[in-house]
C-alpha atoms as a PDB file:
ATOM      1  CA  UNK A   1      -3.894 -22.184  93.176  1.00  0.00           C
ATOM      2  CA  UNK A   2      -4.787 -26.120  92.175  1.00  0.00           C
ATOM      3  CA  UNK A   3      -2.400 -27.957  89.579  1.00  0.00           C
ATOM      4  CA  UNK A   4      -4.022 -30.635  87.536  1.00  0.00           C
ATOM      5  CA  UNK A   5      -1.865 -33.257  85.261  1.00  0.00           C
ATOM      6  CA  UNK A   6      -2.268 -32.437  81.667  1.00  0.00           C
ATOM      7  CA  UNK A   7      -3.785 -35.299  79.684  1.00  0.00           C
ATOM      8  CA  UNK A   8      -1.736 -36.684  77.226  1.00  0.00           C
ATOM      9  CA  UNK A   9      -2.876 -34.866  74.032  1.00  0.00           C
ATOM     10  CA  UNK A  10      -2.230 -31.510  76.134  1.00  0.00           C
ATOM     11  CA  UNK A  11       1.637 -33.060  77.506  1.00  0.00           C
ATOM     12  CA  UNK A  12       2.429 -33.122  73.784  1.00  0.00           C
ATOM     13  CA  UNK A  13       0.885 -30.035  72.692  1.00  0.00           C
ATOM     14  CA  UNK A  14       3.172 -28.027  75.504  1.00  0.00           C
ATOM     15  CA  UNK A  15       6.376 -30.429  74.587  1.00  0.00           C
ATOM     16  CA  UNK A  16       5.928 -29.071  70.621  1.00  0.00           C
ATOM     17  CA  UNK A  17       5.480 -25.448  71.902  1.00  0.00           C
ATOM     18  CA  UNK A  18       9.043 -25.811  74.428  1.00  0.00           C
ATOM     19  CA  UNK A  19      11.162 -27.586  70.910  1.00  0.00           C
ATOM     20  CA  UNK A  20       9.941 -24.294  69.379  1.00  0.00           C
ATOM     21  CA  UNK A  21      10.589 -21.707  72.173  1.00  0.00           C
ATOM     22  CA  UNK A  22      13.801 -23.594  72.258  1.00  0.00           C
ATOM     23  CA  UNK A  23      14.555 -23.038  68.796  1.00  0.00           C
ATOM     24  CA  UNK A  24      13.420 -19.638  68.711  1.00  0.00           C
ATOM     25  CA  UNK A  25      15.900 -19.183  71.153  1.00  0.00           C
ATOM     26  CA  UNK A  26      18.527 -20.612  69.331  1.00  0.00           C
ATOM     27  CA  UNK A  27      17.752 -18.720  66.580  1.00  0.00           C
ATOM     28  CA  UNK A  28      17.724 -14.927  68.234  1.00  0.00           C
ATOM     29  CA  UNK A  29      21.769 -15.865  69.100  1.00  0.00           C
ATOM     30  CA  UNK A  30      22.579 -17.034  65.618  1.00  0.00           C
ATOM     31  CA  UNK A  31      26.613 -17.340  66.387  1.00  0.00           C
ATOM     32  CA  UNK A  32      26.851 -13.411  66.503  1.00  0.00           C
ATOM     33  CA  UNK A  33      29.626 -13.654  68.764  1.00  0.00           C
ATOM     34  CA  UNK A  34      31.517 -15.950  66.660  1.00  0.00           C
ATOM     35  CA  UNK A  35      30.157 -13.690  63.343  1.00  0.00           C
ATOM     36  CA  UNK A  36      31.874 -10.924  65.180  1.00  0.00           C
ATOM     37  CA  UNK A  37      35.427 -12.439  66.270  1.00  0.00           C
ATOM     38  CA  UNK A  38      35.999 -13.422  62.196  1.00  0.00           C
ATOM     39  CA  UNK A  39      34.623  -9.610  61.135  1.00  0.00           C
ATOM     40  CA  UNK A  40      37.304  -8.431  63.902  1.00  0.00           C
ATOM     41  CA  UNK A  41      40.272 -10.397  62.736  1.00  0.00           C
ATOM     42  CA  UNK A  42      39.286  -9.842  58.700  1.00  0.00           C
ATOM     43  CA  UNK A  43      39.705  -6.270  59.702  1.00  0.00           C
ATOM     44  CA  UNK A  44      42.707  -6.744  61.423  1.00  0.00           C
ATOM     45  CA  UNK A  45      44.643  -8.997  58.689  1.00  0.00           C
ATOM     46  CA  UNK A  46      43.880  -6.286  56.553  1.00  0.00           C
ATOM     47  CA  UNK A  47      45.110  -3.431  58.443  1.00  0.00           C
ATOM     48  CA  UNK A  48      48.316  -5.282  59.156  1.00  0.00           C
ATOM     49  CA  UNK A  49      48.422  -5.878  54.885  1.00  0.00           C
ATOM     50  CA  UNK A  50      47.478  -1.976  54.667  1.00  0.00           C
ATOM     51  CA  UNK A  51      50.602  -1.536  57.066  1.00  0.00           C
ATOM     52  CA  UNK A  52      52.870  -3.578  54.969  1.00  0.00           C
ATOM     53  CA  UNK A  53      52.322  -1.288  51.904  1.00  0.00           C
ATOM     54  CA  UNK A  54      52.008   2.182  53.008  1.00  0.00           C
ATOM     55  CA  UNK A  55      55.261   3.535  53.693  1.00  0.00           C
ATOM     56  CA  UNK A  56      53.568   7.169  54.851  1.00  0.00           C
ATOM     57  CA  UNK A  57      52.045   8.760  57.936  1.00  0.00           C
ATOM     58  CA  UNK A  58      49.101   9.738  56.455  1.00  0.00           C
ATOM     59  CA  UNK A  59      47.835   7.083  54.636  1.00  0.00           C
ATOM     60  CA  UNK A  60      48.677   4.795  57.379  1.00  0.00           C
ATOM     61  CA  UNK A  61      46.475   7.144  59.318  1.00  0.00           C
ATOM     62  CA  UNK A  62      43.631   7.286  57.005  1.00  0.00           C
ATOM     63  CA  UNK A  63      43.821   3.528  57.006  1.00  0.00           C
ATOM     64  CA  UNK A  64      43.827   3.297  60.837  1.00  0.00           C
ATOM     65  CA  UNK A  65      40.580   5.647  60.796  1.00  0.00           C
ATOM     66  CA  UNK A  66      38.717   2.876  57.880  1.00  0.00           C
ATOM     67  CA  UNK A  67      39.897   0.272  60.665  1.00  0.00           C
ATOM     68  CA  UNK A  68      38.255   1.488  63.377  1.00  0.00           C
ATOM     69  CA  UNK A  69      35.362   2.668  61.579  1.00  0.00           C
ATOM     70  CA  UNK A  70      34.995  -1.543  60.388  1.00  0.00           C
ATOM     71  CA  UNK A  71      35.390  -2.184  63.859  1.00  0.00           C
ATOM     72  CA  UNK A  72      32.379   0.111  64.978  1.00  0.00           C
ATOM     73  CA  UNK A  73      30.527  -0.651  62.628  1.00  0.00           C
ATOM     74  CA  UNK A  74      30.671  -4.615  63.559  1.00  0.00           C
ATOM     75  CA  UNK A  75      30.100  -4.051  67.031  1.00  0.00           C
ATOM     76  CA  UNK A  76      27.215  -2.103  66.366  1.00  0.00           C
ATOM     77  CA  UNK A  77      25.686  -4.172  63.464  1.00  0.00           C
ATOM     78  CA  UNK A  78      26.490  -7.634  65.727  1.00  0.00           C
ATOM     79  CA  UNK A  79      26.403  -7.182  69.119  1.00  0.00           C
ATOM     80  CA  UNK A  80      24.004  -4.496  69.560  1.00  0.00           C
ATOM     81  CA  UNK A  81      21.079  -5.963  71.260  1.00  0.00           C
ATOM     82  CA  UNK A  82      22.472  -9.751  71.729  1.00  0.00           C
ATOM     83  CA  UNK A  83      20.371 -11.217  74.546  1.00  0.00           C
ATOM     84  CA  UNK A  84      21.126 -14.597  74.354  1.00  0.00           C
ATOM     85  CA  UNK A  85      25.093 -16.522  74.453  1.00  0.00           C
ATOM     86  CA  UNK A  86      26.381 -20.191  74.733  1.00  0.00           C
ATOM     87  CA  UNK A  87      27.070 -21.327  77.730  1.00  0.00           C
ATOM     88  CA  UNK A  88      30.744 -20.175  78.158  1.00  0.00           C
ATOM     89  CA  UNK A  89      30.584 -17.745  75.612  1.00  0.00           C
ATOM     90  CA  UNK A  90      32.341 -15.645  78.478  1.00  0.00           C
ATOM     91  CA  UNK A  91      35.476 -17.460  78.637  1.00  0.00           C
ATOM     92  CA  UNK A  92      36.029 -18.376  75.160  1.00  0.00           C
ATOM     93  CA  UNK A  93      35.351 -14.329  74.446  1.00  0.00           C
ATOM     94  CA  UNK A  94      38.015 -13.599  77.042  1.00  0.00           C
ATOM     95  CA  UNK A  95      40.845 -15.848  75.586  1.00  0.00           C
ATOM     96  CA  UNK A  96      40.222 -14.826  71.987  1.00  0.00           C
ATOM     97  CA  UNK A  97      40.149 -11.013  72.877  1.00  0.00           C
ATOM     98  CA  UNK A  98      43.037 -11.287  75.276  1.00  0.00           C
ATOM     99  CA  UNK A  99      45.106 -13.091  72.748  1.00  0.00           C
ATOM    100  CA  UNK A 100      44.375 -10.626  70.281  1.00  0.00           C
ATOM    101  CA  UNK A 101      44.933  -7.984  72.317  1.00  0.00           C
ATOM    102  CA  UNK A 102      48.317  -8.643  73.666  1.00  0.00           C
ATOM    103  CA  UNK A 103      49.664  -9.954  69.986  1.00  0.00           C
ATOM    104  CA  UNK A 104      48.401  -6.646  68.619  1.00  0.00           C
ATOM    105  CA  UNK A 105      50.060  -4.383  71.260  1.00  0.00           C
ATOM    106  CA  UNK A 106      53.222  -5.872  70.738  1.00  0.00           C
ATOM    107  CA  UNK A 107      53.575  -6.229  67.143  1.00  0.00           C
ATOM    108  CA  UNK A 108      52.010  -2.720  66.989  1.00  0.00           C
ATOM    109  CA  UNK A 109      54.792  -1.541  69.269  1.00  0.00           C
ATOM    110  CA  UNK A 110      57.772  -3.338  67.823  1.00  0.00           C
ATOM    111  CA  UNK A 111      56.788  -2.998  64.589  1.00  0.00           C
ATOM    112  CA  UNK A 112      56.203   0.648  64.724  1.00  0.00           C
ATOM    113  CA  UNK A 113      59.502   1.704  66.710  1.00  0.00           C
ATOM    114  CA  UNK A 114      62.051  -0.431  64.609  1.00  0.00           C
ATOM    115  CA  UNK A 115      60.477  -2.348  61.405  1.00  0.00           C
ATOM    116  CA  UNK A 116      58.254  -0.022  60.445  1.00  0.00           C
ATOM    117  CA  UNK A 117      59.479  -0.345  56.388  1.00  0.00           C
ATOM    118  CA  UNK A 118      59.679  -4.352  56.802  1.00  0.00           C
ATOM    119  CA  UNK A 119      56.979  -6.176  55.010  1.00  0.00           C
ATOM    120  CA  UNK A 120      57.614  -9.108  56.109  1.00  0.00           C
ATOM    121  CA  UNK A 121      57.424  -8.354  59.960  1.00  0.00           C
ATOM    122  CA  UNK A 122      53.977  -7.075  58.868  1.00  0.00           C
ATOM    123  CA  UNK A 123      52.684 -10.078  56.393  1.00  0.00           C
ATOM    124  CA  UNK A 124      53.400 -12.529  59.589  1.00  0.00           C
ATOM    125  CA  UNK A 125      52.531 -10.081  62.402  1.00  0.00           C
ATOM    126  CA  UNK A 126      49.018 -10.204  60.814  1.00  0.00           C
ATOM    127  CA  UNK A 127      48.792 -13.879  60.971  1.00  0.00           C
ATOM    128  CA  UNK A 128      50.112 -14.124  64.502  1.00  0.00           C
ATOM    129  CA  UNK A 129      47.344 -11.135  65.528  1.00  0.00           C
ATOM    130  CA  UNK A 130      44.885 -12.325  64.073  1.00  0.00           C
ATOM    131  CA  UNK A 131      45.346 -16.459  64.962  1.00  0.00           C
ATOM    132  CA  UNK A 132      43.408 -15.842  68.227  1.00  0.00           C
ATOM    133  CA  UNK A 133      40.602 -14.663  66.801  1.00  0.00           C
ATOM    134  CA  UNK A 134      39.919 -17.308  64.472  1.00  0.00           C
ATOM    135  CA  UNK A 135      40.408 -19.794  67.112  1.00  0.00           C
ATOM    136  CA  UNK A 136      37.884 -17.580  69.209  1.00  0.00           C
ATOM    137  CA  UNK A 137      35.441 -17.638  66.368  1.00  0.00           C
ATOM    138  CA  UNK A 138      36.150 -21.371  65.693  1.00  0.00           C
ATOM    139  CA  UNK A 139      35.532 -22.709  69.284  1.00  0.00           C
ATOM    140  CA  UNK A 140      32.653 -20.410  69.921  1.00  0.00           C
ATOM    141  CA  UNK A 141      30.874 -21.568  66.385  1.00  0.00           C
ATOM    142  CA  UNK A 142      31.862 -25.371  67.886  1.00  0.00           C
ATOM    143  CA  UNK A 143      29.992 -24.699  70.902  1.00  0.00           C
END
């Protein structure tokens, strides 16, 4: 196989066609990641309002099922077929979930066993859970 130099009007011709691969590329990741990280912690600042004002079983329970059915439904709708992340997508992703998930396990725990009727402990549990997602989102939009 022989390589030959492209002449100039060629060189630019393949440097216009790489800016738009490139921004094709850009395009096809559109910030999903980040898209899905704010969907996650909307959902959970409202399930942690939804907890502050039901004082029953079972409409805390249908409310946990409309949770978990947003939560499906934005990891199916968003990250379903992502091919292409940021370049340390994998660490910010890891922080904001890990966050998330220990502040949810413990306020879900404490607040379940002994404040369960305290709407307060509920209004700022679902700032705390959800502060680690929106710095997530933030930082991974940034990127």
């Amino acid at each position: 196989m022989t390589s030959t130099n492209p002449t100039p009007d060629e060189a630019r011709q393949l440097l216009a066609m790489s800016a738009g691969a490139a921004g094709s590329l850009r395009a096809a990741g559109q910030n999903r990641h980040a898209q899905w990280l704010t969907g996650l912690a909307t959902s959970t600042f409202m399930f942690y309002v939804g907890l502050s004002t039901i004082p029953d079983d079972g409409p805390a329970l249908v409310l946990c099922g409309a949770y978990m059915a947003s939560c499906l439904v934005l990891s199916v709708s968003l990250l379903r077929g992502v091919t292409v992340t940021k370049e340390g997508m994998g660490r910010r992703w890891i922080g904001a979930i890990r966050g998330w998930g220990i502040a949810y396990t413990v306020t879900l725990i404490v607040g379940l066993t002994w404040l369960r009727e305290s709407v307060l402990f509920w209004l700022l549990a679902s700032v705390v859970v959800t502060a680690p997602l929106a710095v997530g989102a933030w930082r991974e939009g940034r990127a």
